[in-house]
C-alpha atoms as a PDB file:
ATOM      1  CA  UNK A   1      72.211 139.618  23.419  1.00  0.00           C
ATOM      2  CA  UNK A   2      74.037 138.823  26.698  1.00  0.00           C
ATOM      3  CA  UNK A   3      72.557 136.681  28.673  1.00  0.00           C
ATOM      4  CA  UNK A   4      72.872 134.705  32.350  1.00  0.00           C
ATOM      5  CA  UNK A   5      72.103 131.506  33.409  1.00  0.00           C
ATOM      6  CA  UNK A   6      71.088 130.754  37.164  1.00  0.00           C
ATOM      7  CA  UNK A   7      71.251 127.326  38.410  1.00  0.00           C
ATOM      8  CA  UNK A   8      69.551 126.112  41.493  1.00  0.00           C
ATOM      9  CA  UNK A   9      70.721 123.121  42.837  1.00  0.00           C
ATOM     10  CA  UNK A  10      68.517 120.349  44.464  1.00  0.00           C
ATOM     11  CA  UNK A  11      69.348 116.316  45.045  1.00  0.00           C
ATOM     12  CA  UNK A  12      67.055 115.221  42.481  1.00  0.00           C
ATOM     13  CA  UNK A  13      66.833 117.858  39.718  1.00  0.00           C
ATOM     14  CA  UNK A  14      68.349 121.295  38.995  1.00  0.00           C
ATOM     15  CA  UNK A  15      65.980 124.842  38.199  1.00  0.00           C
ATOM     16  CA  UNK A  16      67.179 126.489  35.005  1.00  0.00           C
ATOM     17  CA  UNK A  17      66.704 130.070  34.543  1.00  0.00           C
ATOM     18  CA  UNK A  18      68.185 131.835  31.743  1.00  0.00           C
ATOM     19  CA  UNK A  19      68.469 135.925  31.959  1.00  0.00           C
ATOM     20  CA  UNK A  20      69.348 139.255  29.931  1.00  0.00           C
ATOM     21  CA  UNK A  21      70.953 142.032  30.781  1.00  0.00           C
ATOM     22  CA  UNK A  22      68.114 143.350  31.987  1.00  0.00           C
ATOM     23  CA  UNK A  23      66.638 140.817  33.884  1.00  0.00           C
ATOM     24  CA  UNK A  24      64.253 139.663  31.167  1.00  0.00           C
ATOM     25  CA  UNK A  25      63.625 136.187  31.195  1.00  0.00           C
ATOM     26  CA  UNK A  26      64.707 134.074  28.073  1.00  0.00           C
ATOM     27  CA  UNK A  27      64.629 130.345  29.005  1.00  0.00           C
ATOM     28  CA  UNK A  28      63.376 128.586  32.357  1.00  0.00           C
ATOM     29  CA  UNK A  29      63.160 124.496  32.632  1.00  0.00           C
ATOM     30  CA  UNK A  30      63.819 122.150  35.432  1.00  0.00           C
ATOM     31  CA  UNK A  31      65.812 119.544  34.877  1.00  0.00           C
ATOM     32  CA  UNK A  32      66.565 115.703  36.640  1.00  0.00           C
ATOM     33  CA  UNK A  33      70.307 115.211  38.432  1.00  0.00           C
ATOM     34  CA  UNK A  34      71.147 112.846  35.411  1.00  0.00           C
ATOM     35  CA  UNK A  35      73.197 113.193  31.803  1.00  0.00           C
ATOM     36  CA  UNK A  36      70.086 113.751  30.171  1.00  0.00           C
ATOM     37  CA  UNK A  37      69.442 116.393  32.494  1.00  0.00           C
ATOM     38  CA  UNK A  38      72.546 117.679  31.880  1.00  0.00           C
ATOM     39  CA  UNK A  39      72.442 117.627  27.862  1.00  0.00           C
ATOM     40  CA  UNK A  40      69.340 119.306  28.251  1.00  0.00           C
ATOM     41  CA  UNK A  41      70.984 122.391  29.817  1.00  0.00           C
ATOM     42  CA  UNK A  42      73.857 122.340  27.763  1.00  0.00           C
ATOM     43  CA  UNK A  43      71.122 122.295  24.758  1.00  0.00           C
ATOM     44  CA  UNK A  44      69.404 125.092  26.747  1.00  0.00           C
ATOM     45  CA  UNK A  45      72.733 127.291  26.540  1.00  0.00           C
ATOM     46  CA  UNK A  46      73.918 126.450  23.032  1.00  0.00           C
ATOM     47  CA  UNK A  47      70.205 128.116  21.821  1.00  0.00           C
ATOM     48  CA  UNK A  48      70.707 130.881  23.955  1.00  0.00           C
ATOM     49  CA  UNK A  49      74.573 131.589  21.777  1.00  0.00           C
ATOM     50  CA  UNK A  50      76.838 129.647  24.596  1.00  0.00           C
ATOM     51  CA  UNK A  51      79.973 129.018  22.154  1.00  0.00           C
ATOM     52  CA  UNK A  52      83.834 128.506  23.110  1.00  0.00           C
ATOM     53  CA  UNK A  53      84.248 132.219  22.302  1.00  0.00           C
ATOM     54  CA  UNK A  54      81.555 133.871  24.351  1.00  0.00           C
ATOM     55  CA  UNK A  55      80.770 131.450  26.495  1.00  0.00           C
ATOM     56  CA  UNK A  56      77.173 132.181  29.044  1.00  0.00           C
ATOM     57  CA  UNK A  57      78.395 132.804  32.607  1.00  0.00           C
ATOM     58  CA  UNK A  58      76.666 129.843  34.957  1.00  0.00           C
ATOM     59  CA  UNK A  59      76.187 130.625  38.898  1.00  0.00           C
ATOM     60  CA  UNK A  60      75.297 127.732  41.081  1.00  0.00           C
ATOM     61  CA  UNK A  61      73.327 128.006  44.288  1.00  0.00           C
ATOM     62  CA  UNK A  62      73.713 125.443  46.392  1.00  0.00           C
ATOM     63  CA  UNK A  63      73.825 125.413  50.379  1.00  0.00           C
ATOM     64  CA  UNK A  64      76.823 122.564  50.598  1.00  0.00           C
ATOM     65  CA  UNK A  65      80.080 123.240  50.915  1.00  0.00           C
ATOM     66  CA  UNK A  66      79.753 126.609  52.464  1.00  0.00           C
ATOM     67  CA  UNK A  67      81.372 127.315  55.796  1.00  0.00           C
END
């Protein structure tokens, strides 16, 4: 199964949403702006079959740095 992740960006903690090709929703957790946060979603993508191979695409949204 292919899926997506979506990442929405906030100061304090991050929204998770993990997708599949057709839109279906597989995974969804918010996490804190820490490394626990951040093994949490790389836990979150390993279940979903993230590996060095075929790894899950990731888009950020955040409104920073855009011009």
């Amino acid at each position: 199964m292919k899926v997506f992740c979506g990442l929405d960006w906030a100061e304090d903690h991050h929204d998770i949403a993990l997708v599949d090709v057709d839109a279906g929703l597989v995974a969804k957790r918010r996490i804190g702006d820490s490394a626990a946060g951040f093994a949490e979603l790389m836990a979150m993508l390993a279940d979903a079959g993230d590996s060095a191979t075929d790894p899950i695409p990731v888009a950020i949204e955040t409104p920073r740095g855009c011009s």
